[in-house]
Protein backbone atom coordinates (compact mmCIF):
# COMPACT_ATOMS: atom_id res chain seq x y z
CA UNK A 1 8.87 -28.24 -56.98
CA UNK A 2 11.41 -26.32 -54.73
CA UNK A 3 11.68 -22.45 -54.47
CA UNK A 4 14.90 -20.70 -52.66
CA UNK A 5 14.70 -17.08 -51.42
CA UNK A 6 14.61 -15.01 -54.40
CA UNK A 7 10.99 -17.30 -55.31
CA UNK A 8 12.84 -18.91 -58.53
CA UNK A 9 10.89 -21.82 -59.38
CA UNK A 10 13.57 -24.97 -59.28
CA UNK A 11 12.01 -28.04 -60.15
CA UNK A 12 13.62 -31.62 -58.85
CA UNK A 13 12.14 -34.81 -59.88
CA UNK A 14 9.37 -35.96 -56.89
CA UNK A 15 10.52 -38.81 -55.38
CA UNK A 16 8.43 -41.88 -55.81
CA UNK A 17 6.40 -43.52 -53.54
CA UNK A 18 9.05 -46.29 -52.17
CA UNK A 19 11.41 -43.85 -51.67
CA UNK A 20 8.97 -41.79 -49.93
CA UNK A 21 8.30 -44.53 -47.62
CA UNK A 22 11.94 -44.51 -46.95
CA UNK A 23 12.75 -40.73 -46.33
CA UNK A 24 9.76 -40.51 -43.84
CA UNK A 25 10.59 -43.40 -42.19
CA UNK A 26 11.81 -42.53 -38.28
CA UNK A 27 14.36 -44.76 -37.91
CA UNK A 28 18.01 -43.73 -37.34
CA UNK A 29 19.19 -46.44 -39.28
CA UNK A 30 18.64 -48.02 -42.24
CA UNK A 31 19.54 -50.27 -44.82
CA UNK A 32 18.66 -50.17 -48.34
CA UNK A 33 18.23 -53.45 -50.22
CA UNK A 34 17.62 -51.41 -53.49
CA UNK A 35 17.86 -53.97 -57.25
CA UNK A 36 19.61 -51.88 -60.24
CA UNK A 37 17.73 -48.66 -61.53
CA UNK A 38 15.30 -48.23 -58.28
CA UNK A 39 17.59 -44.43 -58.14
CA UNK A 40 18.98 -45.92 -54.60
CA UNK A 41 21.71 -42.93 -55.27
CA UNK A 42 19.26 -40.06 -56.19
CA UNK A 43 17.15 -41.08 -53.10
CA UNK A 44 20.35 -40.88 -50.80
CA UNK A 45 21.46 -37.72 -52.55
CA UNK A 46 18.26 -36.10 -51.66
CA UNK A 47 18.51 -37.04 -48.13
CA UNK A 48 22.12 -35.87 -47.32
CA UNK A 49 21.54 -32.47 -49.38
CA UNK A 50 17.80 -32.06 -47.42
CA UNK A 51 19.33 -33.00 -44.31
CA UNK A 52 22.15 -30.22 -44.74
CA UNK A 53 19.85 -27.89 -45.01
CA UNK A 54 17.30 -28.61 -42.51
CA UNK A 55 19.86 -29.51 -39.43
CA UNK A 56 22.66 -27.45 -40.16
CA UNK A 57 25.10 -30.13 -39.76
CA UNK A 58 27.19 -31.21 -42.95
CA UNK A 59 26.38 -34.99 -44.69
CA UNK A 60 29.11 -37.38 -45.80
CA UNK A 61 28.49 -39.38 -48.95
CA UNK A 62 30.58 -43.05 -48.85
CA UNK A 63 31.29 -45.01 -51.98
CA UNK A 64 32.74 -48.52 -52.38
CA UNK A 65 35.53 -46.60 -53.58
CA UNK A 66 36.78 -42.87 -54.65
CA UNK A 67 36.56 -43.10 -58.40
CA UNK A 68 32.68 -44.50 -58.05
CA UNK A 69 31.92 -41.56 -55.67
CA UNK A 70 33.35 -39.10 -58.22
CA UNK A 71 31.43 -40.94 -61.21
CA UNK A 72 28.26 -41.28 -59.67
CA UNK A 73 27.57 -38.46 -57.13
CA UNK A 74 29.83 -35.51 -58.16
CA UNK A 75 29.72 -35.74 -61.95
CA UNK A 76 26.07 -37.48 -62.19
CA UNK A 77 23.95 -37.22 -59.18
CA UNK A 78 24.78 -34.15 -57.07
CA UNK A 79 24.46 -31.60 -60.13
CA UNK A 80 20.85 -32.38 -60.47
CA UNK A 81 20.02 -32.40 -56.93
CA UNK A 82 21.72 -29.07 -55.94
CA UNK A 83 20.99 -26.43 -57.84
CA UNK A 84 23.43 -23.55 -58.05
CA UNK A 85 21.93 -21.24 -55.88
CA UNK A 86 21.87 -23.24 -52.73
CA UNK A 87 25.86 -24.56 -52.51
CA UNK A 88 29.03 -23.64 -54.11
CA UNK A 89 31.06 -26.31 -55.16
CA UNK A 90 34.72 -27.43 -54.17
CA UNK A 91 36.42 -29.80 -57.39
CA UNK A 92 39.61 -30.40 -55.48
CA UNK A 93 37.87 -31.34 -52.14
CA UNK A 94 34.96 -33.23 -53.91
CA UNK A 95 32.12 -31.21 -51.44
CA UNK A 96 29.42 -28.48 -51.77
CA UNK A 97 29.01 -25.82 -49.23
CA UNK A 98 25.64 -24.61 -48.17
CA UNK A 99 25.07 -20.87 -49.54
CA UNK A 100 24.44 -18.43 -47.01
CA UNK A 101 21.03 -18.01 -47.80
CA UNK A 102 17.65 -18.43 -46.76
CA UNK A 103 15.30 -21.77 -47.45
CA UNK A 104 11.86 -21.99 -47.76
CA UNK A 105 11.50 -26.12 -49.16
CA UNK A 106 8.19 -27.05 -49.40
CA UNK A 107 9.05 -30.89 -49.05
CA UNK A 108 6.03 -31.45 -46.59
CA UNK A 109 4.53 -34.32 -49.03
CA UNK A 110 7.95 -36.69 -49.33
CA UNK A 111 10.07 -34.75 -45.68
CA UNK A 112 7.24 -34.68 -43.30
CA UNK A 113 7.34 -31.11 -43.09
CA UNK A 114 8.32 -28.22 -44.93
CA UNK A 115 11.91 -27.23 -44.52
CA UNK A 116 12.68 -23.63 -43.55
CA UNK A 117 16.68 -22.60 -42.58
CA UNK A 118 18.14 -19.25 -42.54
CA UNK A 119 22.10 -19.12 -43.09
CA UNK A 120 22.13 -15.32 -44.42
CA UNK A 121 23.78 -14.48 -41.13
CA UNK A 122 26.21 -16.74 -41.16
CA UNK A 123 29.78 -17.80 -42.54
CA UNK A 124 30.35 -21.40 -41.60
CA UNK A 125 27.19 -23.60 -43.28
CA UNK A 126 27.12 -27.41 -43.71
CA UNK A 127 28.69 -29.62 -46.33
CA UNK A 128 27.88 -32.36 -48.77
CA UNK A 129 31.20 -34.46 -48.87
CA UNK A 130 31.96 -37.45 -50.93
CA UNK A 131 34.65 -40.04 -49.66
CA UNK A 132 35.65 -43.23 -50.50
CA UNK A 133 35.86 -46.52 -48.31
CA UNK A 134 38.86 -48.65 -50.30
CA UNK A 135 41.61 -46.70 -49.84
CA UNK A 136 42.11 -46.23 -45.92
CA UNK A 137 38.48 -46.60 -43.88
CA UNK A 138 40.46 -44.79 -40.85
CA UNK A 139 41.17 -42.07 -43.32
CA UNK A 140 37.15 -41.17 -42.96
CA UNK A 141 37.40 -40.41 -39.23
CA UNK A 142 36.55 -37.13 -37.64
CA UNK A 143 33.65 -34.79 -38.04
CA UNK A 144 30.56 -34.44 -36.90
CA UNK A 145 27.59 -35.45 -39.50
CA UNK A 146 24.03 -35.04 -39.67
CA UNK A 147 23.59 -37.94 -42.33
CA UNK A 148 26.03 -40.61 -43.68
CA UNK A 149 25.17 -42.85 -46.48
CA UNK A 150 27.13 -45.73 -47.06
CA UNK A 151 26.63 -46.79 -51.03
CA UNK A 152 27.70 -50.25 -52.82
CA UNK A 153 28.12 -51.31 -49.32
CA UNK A 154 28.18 -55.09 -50.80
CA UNK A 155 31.31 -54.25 -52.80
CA UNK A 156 33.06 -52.42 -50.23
CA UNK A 157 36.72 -54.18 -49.39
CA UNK A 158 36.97 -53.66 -45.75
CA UNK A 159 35.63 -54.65 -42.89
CA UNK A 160 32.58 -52.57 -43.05
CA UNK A 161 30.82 -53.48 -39.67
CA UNK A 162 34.46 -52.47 -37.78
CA UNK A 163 34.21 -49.60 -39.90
CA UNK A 164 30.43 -48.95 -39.20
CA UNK A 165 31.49 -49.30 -35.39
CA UNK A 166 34.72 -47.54 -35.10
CA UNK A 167 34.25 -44.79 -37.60
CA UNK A 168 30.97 -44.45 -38.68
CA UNK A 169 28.68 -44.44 -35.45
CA UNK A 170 31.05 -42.34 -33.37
CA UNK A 171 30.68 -39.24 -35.91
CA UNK A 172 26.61 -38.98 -35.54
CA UNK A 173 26.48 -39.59 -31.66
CA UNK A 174 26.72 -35.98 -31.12
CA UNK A 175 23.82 -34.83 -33.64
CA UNK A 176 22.18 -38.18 -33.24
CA UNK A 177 22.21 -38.11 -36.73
CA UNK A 178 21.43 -40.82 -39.09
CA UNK A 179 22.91 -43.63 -41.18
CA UNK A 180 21.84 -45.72 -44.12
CA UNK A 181 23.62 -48.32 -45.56
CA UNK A 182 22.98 -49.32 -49.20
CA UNK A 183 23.56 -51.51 -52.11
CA UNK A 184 22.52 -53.89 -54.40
CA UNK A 185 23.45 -57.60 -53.24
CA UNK A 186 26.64 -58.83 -54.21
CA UNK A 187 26.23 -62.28 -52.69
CA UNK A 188 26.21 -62.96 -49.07
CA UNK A 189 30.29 -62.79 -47.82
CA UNK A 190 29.98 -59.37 -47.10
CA UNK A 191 28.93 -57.13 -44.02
CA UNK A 192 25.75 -55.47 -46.08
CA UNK A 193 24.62 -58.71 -45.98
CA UNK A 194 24.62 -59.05 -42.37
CA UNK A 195 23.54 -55.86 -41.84
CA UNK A 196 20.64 -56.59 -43.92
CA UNK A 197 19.32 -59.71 -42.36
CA UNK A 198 19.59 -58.19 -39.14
CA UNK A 199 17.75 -55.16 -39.54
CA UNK A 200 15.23 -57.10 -41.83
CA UNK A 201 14.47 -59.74 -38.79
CA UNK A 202 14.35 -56.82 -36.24
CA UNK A 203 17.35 -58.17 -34.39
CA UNK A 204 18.60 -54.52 -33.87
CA UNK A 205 16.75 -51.27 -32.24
CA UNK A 206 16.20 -48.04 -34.09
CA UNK A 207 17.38 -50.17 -37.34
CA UNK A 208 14.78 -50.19 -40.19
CA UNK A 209 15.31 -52.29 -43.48
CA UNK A 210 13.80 -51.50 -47.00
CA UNK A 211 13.53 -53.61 -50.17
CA UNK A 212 12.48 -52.23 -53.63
CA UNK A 213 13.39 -53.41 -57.42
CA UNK A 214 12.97 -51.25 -60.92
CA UNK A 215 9.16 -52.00 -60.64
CA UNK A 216 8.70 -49.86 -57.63
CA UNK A 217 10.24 -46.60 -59.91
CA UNK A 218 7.70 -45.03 -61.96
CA UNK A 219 10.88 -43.31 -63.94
CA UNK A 220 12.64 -46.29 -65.07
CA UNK A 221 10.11 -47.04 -68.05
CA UNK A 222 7.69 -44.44 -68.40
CA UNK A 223 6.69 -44.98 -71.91
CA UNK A 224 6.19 -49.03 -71.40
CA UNK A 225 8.48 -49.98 -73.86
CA UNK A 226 8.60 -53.39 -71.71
CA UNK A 227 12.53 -52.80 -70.55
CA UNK A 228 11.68 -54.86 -67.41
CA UNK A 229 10.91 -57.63 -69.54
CA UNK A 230 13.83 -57.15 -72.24
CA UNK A 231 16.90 -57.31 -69.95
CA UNK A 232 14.96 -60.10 -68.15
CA UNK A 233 14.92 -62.41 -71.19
CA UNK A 234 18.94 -61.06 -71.93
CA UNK A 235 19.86 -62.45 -68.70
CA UNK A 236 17.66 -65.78 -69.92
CA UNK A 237 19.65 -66.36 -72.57
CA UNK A 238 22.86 -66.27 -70.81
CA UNK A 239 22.07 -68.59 -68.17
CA UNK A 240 22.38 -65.68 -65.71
CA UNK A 241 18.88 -65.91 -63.66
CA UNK A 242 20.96 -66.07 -60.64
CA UNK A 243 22.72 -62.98 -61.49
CA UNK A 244 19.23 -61.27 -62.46
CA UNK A 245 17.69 -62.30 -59.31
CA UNK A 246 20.56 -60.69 -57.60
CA UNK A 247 20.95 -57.16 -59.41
CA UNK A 248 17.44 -56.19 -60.40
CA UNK A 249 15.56 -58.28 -57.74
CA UNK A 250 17.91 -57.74 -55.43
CA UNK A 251 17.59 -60.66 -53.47
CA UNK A 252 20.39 -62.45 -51.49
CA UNK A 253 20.78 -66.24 -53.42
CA UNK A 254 21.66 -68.81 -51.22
CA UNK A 255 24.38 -70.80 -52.99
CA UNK A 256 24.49 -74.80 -53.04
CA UNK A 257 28.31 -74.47 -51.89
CA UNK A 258 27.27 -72.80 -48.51
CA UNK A 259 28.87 -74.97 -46.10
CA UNK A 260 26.09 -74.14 -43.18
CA UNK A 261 23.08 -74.01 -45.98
CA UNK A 262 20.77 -74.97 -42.61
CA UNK A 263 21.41 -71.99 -40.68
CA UNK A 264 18.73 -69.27 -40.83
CA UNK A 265 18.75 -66.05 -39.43
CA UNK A 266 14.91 -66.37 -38.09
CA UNK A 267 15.36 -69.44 -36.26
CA UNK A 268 19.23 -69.17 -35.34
CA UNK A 269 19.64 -65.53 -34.38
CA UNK A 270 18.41 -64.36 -31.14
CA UNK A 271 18.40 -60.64 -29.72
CA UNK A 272 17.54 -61.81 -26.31
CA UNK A 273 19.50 -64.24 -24.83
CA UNK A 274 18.29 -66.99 -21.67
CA UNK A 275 20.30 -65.96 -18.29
CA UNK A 276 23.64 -68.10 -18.87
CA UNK A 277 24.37 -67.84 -15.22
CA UNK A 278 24.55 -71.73 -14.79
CA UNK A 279 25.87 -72.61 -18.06
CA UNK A 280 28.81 -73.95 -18.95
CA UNK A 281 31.75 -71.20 -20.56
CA UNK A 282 34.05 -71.88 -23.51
CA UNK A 283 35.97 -69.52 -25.48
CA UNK A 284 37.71 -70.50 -28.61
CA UNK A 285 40.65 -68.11 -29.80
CA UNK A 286 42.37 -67.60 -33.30
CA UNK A 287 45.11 -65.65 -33.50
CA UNK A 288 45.91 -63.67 -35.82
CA UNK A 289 47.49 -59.85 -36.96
CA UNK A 290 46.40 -59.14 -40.58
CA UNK A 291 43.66 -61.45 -39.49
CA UNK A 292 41.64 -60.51 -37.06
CA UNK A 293 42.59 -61.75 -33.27
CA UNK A 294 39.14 -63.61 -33.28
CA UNK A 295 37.74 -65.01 -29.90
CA UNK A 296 34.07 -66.36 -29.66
CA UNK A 297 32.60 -67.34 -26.38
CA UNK A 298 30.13 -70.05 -26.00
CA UNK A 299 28.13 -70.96 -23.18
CA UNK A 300 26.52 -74.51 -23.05
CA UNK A 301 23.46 -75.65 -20.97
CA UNK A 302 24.81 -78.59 -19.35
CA UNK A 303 21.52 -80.48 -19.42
CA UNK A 304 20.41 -80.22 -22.84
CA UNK A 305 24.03 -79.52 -24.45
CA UNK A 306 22.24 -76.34 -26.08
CA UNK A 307 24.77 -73.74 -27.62
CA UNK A 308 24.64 -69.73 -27.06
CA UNK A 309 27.00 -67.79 -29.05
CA UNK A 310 26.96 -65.05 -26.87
CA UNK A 311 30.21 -62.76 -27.82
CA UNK A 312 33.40 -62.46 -30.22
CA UNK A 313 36.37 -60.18 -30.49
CA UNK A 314 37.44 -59.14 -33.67
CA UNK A 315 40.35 -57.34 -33.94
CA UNK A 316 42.90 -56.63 -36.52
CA UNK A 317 46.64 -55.83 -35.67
CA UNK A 318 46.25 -56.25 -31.63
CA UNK A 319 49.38 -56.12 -29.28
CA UNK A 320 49.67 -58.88 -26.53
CA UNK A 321 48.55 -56.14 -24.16
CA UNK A 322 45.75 -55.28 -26.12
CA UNK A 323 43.96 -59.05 -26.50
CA UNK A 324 45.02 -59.26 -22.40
CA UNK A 325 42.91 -55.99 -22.25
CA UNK A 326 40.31 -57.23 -24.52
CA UNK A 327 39.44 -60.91 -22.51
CA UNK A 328 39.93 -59.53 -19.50
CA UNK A 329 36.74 -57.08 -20.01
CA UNK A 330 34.54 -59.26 -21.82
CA UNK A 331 35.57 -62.60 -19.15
CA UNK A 332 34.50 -60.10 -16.76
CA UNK A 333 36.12 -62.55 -14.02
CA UNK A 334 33.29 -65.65 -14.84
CA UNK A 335 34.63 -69.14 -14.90
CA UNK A 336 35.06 -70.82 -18.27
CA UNK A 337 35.19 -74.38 -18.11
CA UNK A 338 37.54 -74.42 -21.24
CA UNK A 339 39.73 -71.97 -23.06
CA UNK A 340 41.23 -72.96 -26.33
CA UNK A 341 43.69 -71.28 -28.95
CA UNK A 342 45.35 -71.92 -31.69
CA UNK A 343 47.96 -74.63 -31.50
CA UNK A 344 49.94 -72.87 -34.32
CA UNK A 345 50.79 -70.25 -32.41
CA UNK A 346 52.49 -71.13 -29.09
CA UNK A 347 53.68 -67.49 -28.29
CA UNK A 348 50.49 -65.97 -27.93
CA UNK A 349 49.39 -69.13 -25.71
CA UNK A 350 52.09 -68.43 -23.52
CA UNK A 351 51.59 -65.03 -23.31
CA UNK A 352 47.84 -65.48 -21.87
CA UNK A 353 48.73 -68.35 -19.60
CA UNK A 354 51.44 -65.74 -18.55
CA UNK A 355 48.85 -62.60 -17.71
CA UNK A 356 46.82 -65.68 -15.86
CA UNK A 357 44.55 -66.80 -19.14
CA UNK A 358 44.54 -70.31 -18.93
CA UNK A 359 44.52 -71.17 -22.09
CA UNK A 360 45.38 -74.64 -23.67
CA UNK A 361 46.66 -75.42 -26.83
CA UNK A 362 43.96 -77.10 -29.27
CA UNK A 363 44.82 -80.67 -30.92
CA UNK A 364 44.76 -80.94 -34.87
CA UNK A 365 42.13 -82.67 -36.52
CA UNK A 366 43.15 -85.40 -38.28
CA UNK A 367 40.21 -84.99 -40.75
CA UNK A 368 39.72 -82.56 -43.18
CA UNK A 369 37.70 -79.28 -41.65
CA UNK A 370 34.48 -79.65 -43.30
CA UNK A 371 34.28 -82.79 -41.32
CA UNK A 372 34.42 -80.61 -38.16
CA UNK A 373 32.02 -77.95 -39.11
CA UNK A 374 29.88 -81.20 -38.85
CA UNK A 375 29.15 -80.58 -35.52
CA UNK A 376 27.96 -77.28 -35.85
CA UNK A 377 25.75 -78.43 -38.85
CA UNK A 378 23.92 -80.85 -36.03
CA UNK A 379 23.90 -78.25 -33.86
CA UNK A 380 22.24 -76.13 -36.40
CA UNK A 381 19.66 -78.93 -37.39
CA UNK A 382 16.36 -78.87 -35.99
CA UNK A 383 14.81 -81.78 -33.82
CA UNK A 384 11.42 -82.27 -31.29
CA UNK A 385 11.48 -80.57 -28.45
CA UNK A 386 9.31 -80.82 -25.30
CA UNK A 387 8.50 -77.42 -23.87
CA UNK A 388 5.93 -75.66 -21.53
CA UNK A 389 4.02 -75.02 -25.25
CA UNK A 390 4.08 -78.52 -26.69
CA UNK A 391 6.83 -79.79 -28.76
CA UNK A 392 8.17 -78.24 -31.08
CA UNK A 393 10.88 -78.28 -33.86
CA UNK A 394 14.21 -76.42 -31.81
CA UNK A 395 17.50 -75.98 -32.76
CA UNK A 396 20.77 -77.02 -30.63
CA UNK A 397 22.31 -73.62 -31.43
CA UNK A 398 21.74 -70.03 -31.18
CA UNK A 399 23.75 -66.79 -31.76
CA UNK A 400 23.15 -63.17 -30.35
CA UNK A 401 22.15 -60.81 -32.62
CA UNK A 402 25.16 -58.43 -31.69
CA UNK A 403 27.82 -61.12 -32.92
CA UNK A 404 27.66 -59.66 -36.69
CA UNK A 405 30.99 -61.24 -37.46
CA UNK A 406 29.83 -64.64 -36.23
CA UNK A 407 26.75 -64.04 -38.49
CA UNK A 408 28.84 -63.11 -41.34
CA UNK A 409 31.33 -66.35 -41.60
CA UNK A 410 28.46 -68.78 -40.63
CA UNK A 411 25.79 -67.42 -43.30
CA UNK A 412 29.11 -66.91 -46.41
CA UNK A 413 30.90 -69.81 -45.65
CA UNK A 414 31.21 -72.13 -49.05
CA UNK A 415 33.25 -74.56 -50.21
CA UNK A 416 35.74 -74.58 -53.06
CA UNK A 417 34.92 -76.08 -56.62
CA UNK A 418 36.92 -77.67 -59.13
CA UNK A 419 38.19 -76.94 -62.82
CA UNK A 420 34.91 -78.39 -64.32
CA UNK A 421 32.82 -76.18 -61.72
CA UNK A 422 31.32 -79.20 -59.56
CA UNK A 423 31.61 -78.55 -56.08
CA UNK A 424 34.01 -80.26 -53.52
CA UNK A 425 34.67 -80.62 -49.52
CA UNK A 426 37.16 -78.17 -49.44
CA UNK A 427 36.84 -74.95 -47.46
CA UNK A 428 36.93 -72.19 -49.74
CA UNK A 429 40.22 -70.53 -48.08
CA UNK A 430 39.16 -67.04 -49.34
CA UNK A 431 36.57 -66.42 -47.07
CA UNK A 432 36.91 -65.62 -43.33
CA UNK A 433 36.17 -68.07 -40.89
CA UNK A 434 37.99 -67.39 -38.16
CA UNK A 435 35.35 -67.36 -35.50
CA UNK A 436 34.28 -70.59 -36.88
CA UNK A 437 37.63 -71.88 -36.30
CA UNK A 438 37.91 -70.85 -33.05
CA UNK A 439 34.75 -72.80 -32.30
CA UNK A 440 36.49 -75.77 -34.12
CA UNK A 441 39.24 -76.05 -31.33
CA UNK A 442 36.49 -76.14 -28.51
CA UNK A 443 33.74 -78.42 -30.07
CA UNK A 444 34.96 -81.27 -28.68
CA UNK A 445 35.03 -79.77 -24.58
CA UNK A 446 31.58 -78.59 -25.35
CA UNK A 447 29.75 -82.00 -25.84
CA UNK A 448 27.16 -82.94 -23.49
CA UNK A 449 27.87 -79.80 -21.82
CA UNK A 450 31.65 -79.68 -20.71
CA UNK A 451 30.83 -82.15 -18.35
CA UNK A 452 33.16 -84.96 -18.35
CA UNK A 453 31.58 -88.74 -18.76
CA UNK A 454 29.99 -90.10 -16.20
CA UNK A 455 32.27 -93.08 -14.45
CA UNK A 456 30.89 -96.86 -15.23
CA UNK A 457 29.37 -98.49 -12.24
CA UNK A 458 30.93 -102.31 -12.12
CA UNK A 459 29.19 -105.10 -10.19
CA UNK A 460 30.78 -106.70 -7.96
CA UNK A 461 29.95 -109.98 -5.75
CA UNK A 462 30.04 -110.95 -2.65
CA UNK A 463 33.87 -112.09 -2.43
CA UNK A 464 34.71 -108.85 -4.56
CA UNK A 465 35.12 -110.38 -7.64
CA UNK A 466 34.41 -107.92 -10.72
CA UNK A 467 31.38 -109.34 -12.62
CA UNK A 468 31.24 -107.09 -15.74
């Protein structure tokens, strides 16, 4: 129950106790794991609306696209969360405006604390806007926001981790305002995916992560009429537990056709990385313009041939003075033992080795590339290892945290099937993997540490005859 300033009683359904957990929660960001029918967009509805309110700044609603925004927030959603006394709304502009009025919310139980604001006095008051991500992601820049939610994150067709950085973060530095990204899985070749499992494994500050199915919502059955059960068995009988896992569940399934099905984000993934002063360096580079320019740097202990995905660039439509800019800031004038690029494009080669980036062309593989990701599959295995604890079981290969677009190719990766559905040893061609490429054209300088084999000792005899 909600009052406004005239002490008409407005009642708004309580949130329940998972999304309590959620709105109290004190991190800036978060990410919602939330199965079908948990009310993931009521619960973000109520925050950006609340948040209005109580901070004065405006909230920005995000859909996968425009049309789901419209259908789910403006015509569904938002008319049950706002009633007509607190915002005017805007049909052509898709946003409410804050009344000038005053609010007395007592949302102590769900908010923390009550929520008391007083626009009576004045003309400009905060907004509830709803955008869409597919049409033009730049097209959301600009602002200043209190709260932005980020919804169907999974089915979002961009880049959403360049957006999150470029766009997103930029427009709630100044109010330190917060962010949550949400969805329901959709898979794992997407960026709320990597999101996800970083904020889930702590790999990021201020970042929390939250998981919750239709069990954890006291409104989706409330008569027991056993609904949970019914579309359960629906999804039974269409040979669609996969699916069901996915939607309701919402859990991330790990396919068979992943082609790195040994890499996991709690063994792999570091946020802290060892000092790689006297390591070897290797950076791997493919070019691209629609694709991203993708570089991923790689340092190599030299003893135990131990790999450290330390950095990328990735970087769609980049001029030749803009990649020079780019490598020159994150080289940072250290010595890399090898440089690699593309072979397929010669121009860009040339135009590094001109600006004093030595890079050399890579050879082609005679094989087929799934043989070559066989290295990083060994890298990725896990073998004894003697340490100042005992030994233990260790991988050959770790990546930082902060390389989300590493993260992203190496965990979605699959392969290709055939007509009949069986599975084959082709690269599914649909799914990025440019970093992994680059690290293709440099796996065979990094073995045993970039060091070059060590030269044969002959015998010789007396007279100086060659024995072996």
């Amino acid at each position: 129950m909600m009052t406004d300033t005239n002490t008409k009683i407005i009642r708004l359904p309580m949130p329940y106790k998972k999304q309590r957990e959620i709105l109290l929660d004190k991190h800036r960001f978060k990410v919602l794991n939330l199965g079908r029918r948990t009310g993931k967009s009521t619960i973000a509805a109520t925050k950006a609306v609340l948040s209005a309110i109580e901070t004065g700044y405006s909230s920005l609603i995000i859909s996968d696209t425009m049309e789901h925004a419209r259908d789910i927030y403006w015509n569904e959603i938002l008319p049950s969360t706002i009633p007509d006394v607190w915002a005017t709304k805007n049909e052509n502009l898709l946003q409410y405006k804050i009344k000038p009025t005053k609010f007395d919310l007592p949302v102590a139980k769900f908010w923390g604390r009550d929520i008391h604001a007083d626009y009576t006095a004045q003309t400009k008051t905060p907004l509830i806007k709803l955008k869409g991500v597919d049409k033009n992601p730049d097209a959301l820049r600009g602002g200043k926001y209190g709260f932005i939610v980020i919804d169907e994150a999974a089915f979002a067709e961009c880049d959403l981790n360049d957006v999150f950085r470029k766009v997103i973060r930029p427009m709630v530095a100044d109010t330190q305002g917060e962010v949550w990204i949400v969805s329901t899985p959709n898979g794992t070749m997407n960026h709320f995916f990597t999101f996800a499992t970083l904020a889930q494994n702590e790999l990021e500050e201020d970042w929390g992560y939250f998981h919750a199915t239709a069990l954890d919502n006291p409104y989706f059955d409330p008569k027991g009429t056993g609904e949970w059960e019914s579309i359960k068995r629906a999804y039974e009988r269409a040979g669609k537990m996969g699916d069901w896992r996915q939607e309701y569940m919402a859990e991330f399934a790990t396919p068979e056709s992943l082609v790195f099905p040994n890499f996991d984000p709690k063994i792999h993934i570091v946020k802290d990385l060892p000092d790689l002063t006297d390591f070897s360096h290797f950076m791997g580079i493919d070019f691209g313009w629609n694709d991203p320019f993708a570089c991923v740097f790689i340092a190599v202990h030299p003893r135990t041939n131990t790999w450290f995905v330390y950095d990328e660039i990735y970087e769609q439509h980049t001029t030749s003075a803009e990649r020079i800019q780019m490598l020159n800031t994150k080289m940072a004038g250290d010595y890399f033992n090898y440089i690699v690029g593309d072979c397929a494009d010669p121009t860009s080669i040339a135009e590094l080795k001109k600006a004093g980036i030595n890079v050399r062309a890579s050879v082609k593989h005679p094989g087929k590339k799934s043989e070559e990701y066989n290295v990083i599959r060994s890298q990725l295995e896990l073998r004894e290892t003697k340490t100042a604890d005992g030994i233990k079981l260790l991988p050959k290969m770790y990546v930082s945290a902060k390389c989300k677009n590493y993260i992203n190719e190496i965990m979605g990766l699959a392969y290709k099937k055939d007509k009949w559905g069986e599975l084959t040893d082709i690269v599914d061609d649909r799914m990025p993997d440019h970093l992994l490429d680059a690290t293709r054209y440099i796996n065979r300088f990094m073995k045993d540490g970039g060091r070059p084999p060590a030269k044969i000792k002959h015998r010789y005899s007396k007279s100086g005859r060659r024995l072996d």
